[in-house]
Protein backbone atom coordinates (compact mmCIF):
# COMPACT_ATOMS: atom_id res chain seq x y z
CA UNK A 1 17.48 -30.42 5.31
CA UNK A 2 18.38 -34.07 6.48
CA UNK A 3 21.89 -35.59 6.35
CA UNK A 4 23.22 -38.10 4.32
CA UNK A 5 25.51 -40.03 6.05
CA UNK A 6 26.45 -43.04 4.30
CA UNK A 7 27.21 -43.23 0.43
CA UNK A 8 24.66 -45.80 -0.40
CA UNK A 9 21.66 -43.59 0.86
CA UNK A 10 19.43 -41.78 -1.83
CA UNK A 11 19.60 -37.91 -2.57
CA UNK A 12 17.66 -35.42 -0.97
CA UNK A 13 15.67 -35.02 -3.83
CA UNK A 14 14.67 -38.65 -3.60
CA UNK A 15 13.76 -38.30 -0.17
CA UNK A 16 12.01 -35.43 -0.56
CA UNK A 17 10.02 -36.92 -3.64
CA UNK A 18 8.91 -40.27 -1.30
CA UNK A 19 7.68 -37.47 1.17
CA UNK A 20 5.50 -35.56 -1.07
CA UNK A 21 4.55 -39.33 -2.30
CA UNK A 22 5.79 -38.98 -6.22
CA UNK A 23 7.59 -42.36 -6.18
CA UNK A 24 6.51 -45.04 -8.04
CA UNK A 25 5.43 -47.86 -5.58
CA UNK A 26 8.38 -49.99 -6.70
CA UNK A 27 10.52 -47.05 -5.33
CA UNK A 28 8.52 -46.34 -2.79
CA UNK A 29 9.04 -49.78 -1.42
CA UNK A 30 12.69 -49.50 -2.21
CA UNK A 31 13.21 -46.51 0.06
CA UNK A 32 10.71 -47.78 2.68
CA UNK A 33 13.17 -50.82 3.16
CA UNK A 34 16.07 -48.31 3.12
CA UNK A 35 14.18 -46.16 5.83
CA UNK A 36 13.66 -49.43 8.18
CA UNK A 37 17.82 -49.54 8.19
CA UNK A 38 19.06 -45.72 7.97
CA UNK A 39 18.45 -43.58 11.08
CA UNK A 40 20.04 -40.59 9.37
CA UNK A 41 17.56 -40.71 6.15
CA UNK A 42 14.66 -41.40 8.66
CA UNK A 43 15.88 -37.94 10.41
CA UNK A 44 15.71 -36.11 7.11
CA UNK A 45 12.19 -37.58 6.45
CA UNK A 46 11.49 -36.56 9.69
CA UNK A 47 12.70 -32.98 9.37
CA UNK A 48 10.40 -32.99 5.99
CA UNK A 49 7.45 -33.83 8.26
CA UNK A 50 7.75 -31.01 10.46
CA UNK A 51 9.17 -28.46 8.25
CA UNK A 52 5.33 -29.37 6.54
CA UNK A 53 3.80 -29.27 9.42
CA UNK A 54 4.81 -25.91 10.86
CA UNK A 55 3.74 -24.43 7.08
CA UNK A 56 0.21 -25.97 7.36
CA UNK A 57 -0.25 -24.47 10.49
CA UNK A 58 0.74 -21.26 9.20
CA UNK A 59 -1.62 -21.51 6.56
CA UNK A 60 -4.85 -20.74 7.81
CA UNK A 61 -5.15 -17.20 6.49
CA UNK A 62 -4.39 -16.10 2.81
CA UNK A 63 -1.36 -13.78 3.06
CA UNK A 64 -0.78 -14.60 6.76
CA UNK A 65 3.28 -14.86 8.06
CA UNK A 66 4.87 -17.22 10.10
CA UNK A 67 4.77 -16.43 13.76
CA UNK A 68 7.51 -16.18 15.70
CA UNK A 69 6.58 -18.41 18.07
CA UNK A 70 6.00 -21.45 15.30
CA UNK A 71 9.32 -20.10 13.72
CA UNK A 72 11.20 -20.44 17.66
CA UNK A 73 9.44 -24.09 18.02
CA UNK A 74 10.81 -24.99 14.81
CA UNK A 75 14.28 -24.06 15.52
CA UNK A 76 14.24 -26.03 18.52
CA UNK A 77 13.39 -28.66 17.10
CA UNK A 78 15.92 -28.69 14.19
CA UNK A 79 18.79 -27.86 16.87
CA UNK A 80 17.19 -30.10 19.03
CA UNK A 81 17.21 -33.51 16.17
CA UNK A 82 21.07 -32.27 15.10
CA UNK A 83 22.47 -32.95 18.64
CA UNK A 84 20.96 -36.25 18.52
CA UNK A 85 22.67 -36.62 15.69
CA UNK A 86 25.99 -35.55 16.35
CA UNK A 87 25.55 -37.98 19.87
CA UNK A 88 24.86 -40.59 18.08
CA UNK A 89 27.65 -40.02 15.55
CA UNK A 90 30.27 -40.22 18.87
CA UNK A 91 28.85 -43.23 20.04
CA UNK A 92 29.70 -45.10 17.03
CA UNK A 93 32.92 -43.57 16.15
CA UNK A 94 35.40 -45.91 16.68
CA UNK A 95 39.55 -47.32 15.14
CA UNK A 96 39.57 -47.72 11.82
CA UNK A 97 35.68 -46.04 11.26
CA UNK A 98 35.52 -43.96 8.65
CA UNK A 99 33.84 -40.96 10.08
CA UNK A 100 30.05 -39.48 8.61
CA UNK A 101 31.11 -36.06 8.73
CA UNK A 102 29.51 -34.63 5.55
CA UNK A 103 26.07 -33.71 4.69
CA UNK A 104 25.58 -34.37 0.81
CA UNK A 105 22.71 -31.95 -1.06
CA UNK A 106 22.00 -34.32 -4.14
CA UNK A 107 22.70 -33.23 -7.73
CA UNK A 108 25.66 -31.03 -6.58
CA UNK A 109 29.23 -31.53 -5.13
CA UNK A 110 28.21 -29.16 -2.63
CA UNK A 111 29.13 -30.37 1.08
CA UNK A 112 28.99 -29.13 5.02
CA UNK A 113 30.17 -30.34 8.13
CA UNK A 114 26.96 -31.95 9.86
CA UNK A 115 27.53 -29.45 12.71
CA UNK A 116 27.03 -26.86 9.88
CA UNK A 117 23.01 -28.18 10.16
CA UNK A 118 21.98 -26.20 13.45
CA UNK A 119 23.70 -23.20 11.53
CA UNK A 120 21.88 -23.50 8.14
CA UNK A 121 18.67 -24.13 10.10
CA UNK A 122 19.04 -20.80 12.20
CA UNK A 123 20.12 -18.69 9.11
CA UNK A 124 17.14 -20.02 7.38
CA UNK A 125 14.98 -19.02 10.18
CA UNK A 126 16.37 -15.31 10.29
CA UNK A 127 15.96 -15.14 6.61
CA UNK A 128 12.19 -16.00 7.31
CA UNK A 129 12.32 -13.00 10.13
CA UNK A 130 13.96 -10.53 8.09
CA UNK A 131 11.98 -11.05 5.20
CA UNK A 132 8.17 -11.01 6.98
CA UNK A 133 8.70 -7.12 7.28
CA UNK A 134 10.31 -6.68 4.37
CA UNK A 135 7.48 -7.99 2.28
CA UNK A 136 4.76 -7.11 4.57
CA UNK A 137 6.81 -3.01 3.96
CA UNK A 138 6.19 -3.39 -0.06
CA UNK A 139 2.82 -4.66 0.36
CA UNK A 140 1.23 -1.90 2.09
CA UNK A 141 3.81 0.93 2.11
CA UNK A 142 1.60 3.96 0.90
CA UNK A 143 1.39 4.40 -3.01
CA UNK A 144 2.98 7.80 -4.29
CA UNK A 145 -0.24 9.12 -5.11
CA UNK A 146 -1.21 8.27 -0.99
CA UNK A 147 1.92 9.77 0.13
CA UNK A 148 1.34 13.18 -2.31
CA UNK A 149 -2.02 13.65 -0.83
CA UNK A 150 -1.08 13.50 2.64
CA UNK A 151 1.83 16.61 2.00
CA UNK A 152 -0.96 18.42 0.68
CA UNK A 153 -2.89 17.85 3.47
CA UNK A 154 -0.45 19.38 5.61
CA UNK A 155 0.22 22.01 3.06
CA UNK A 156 -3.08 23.40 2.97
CA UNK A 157 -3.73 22.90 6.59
CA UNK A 158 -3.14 26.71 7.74
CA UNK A 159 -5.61 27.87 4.68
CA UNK A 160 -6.54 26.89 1.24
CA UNK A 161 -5.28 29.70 -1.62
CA UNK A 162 -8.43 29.54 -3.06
CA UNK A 163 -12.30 30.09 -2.06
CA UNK A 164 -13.33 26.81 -4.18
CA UNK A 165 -11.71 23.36 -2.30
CA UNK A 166 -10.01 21.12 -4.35
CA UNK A 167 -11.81 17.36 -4.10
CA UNK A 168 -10.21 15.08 -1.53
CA UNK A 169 -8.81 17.08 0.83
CA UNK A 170 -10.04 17.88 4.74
CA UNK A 171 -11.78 21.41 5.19
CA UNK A 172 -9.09 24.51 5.50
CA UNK A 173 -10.33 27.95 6.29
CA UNK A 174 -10.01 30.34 2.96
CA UNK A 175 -7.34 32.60 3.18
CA UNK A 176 -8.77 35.15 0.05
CA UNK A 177 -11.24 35.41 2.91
CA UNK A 178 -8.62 35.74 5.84
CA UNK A 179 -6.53 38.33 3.29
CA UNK A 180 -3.03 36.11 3.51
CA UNK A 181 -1.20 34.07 1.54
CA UNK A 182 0.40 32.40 4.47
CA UNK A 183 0.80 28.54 2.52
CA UNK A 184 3.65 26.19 2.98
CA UNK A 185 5.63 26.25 -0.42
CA UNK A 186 8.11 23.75 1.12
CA UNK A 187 5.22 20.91 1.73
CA UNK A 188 3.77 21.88 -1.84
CA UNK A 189 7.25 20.86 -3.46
CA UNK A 190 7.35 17.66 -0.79
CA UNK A 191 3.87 16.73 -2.58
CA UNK A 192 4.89 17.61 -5.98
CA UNK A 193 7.57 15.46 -5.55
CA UNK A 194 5.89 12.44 -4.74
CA UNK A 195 3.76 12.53 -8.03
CA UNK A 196 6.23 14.74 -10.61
CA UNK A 197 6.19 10.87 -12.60
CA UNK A 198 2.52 11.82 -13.43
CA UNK A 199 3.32 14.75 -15.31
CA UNK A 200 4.16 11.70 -18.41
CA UNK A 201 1.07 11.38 -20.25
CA UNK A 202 0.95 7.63 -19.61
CA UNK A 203 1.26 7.72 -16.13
CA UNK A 204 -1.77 6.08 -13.75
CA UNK A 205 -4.87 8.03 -13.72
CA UNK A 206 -4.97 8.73 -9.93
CA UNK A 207 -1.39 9.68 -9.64
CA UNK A 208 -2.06 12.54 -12.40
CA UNK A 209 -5.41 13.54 -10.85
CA UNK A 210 -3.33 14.06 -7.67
CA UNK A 211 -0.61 15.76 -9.77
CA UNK A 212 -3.61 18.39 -10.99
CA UNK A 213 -4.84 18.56 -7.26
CA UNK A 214 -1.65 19.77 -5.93
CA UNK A 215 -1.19 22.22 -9.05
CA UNK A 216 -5.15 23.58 -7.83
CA UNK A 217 -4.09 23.95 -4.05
CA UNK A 218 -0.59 25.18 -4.61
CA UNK A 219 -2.50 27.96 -6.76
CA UNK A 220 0.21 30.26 -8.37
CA UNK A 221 1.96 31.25 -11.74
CA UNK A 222 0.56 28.79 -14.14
CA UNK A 223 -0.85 25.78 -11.88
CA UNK A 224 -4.67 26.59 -13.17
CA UNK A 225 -4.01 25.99 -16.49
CA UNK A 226 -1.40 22.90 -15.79
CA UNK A 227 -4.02 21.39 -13.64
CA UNK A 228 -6.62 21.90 -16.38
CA UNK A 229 -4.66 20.00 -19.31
CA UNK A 230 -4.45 17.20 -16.99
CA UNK A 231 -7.94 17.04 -15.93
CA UNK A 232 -9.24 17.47 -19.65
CA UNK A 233 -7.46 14.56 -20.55
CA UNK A 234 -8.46 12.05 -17.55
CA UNK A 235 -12.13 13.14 -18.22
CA UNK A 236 -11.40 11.78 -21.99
CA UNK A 237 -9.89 8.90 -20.80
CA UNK A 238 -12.24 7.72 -17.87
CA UNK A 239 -15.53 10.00 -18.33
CA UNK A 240 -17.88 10.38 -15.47
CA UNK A 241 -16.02 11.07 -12.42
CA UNK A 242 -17.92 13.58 -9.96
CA UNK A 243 -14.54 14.41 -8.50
CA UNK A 244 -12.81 15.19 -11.89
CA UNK A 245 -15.47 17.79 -12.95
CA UNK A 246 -15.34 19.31 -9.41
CA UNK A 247 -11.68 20.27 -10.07
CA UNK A 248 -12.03 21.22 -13.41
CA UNK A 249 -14.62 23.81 -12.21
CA UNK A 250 -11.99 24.34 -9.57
CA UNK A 251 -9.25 25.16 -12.43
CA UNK A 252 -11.53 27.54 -14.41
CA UNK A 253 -12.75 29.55 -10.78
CA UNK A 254 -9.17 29.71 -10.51
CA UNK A 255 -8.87 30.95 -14.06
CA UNK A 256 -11.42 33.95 -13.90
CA UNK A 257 -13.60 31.58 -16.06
CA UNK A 258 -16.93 31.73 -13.28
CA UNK A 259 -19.74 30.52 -15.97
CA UNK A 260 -17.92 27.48 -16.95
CA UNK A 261 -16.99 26.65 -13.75
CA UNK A 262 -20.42 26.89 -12.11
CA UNK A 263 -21.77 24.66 -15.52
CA UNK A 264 -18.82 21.96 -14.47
CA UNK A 265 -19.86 22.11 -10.56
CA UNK A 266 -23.04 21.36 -11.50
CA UNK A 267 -22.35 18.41 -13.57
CA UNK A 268 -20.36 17.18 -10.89
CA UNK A 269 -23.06 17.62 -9.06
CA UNK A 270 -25.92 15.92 -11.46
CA UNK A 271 -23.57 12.79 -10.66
CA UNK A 272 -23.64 12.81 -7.42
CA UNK A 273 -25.81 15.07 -5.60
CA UNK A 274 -24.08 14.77 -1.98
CA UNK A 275 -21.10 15.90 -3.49
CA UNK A 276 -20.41 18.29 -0.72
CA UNK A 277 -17.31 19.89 -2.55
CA UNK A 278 -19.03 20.60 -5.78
CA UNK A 279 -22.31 22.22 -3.86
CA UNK A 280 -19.97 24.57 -1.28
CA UNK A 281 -18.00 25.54 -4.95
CA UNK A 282 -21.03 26.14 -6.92
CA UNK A 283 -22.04 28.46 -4.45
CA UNK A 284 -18.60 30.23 -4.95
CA UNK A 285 -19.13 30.53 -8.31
CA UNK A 286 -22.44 31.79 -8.26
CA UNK A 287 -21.41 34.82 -5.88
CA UNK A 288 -18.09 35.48 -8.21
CA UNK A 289 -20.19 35.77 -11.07
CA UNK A 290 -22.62 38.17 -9.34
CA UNK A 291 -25.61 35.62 -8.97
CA UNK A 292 -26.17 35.91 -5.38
CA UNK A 293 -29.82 34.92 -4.95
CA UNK A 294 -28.42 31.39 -6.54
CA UNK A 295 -25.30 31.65 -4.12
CA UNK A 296 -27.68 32.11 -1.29
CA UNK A 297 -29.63 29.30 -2.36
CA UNK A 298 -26.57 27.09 -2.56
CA UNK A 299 -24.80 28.15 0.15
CA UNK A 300 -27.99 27.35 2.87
CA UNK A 301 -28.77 23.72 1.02
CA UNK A 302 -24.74 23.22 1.67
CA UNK A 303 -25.33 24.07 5.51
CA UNK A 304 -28.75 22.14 5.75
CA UNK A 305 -26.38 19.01 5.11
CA UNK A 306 -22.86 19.40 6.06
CA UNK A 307 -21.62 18.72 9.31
CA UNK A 308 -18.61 19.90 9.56
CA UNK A 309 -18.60 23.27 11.78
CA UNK A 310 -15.74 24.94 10.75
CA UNK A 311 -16.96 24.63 7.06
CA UNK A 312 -20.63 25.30 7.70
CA UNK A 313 -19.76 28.66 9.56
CA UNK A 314 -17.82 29.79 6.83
CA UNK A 315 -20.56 28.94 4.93
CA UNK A 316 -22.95 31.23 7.05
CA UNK A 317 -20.58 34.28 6.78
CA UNK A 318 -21.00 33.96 3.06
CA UNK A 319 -25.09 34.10 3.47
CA UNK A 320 -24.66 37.29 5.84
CA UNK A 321 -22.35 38.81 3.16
CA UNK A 322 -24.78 38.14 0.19
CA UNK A 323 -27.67 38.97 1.83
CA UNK A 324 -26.42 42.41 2.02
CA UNK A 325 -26.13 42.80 -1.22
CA UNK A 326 -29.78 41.60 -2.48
CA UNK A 327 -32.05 43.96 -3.74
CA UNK A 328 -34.23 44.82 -0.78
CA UNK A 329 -38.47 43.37 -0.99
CA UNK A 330 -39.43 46.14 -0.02
């Protein structure tokens, strides 16, 4: 920080202790007489003062950095009170003068040129720079679990493989409906890579619910029953989620299981009736299992409330479909 030029002046830490006032006053008064004589410890006192003044400016809001612009104003002024110093130094260099030319960091036998200030100063500063980003990066870099859901998003953008929708994911046209399987097994491995962690028992809740959700979209060989395990045991371990029973009704649609499903739709359902998902799915069940009065039913309360177009029309080709098949009133 400051430079010690003389080998009677205290340490840093000394310094530094009369600045955050943690002297005793008989010390204090000590260095306050030593201050009135040494321009070199009044510059590191100095340098103290607006090193602390540039943090408390900085301060305002919790987690805020350090601007650039405070972090430029306080390099110029640390390059700005070394060249004073090194003036200074020339001016009173003279025969048989020993010369100051060491900067002593108390406690150690550590030692710089004082031109090595202005250099310790700057690399300081571009730590600060470098390391803004860097922690602002870990802070709010998207959780695996984020970064899973968002490859499934693009996975199951083109169609979804099955006519019930998996909770948290945007609307995607059915492609049992569009008679395809056109899905993108590359961004279903991207996804399952981001969460393949949660596949440990102990893993975080949401990063094996998304685990199960990308098992339920992906929708082949033995993801159903996968999916299911996982669900079962995050429903025994945090009971009461709307969103877990949607997608275990999802996993036994997927299964051939249509009674049980439409039981766990519903349930998602009794806890939280705008559950949009579990409505549109109950529907889905209710046609599979040959209930189509109820799938009617369902299927026009899901397009009284849902706004979504794409969803609601597919919706409305459903009620066309079903209605054909009701027994005629007449």
């Amino acid at each position: 920080m400051g430079a010690t030029l003389r080998p009677q002046c205290p340490g840093e830490g000394v310094l530094l202790a009369f600045y955050e006032r943690d002297l005793s006053n008989w010390k204090r008064a000590r260095i306050e007489k030593h201050l009135s004589e040494c321009e070199s410890c009044r510059q590191s006192i100095a340098m103290m003062v607006s090193f602390g003044r540039a943090a408390n400016e900085n301060a305002g809001d919790e987690g805020s950095s350090v601007s650039e612009d405070v972090m430029g104003a306080q390099l110029s002024r640390i390059v700005g009170m070394a060249r004073d110093d090194e003036d200074r130094l020339r001016r009173t260099e003279g025969p048989g003068r020993a010369k100051p030319v060491v900067a002593r960091w108390s406690g150690t036998a550590f030692a710089l040129p004082l031109s090595n200030r202005v250099l310790l100063g700057t690399a300081a500063l571009l730590f600060i720079l470098l390391a803004v980003p860097v922690v602002f990066w870990i802070q709010f870099r998207p959780s695996a679990t984020q970064q899973a859901m968002r490859e499934l998003d693009v996975a199951v953008s083109p169609g979804r493989n099955s006519e019930t929708v998996v909770s948290g994911l945007r609307y995607s046209p059915s492609l049992a409906l569009r008679g395809g399987q056109e899905h993108d097994d590359l961004m279903f491995e991207r996804a399952l890579g981001k969460v393949a962690f949660a596949q440990d028992p102990g893993a975080p809740i949401e990063a094996r619910h998304a685990l199960a959700r990308v098992w339920l979209a992906r929708n082949t060989g033995n993801d159903a029953q996968s999916a299911l395990a996982i669900l079962n045991d995050i429903d025994k371990r945090q009971p009461g989620s709307p969103a877990v029973q949607n997608d275990m009704g999802v996993a036994e649609f997927e299964l051939g299981q249509y009674g049980e499903a439409n039981s766990r739709f519903s349930k998602a359902l009794d806890l939280s009736p705008v559950f949009r998902e579990a409505l549109f799915n109950r529907a889905v069940a209710e046609k599979a299992n040959a209930q189509y009065a109820e799938a009617v039913r369902d299927f026009e309360e899901f397009i009284k409330t849902n706004p979504e177009d794409a969803w609601r029309s597919e919706a409305e080709r459903n009620v066309r479909r079903l209605r054909s098949l009701l027994p005629s009133s007449d």
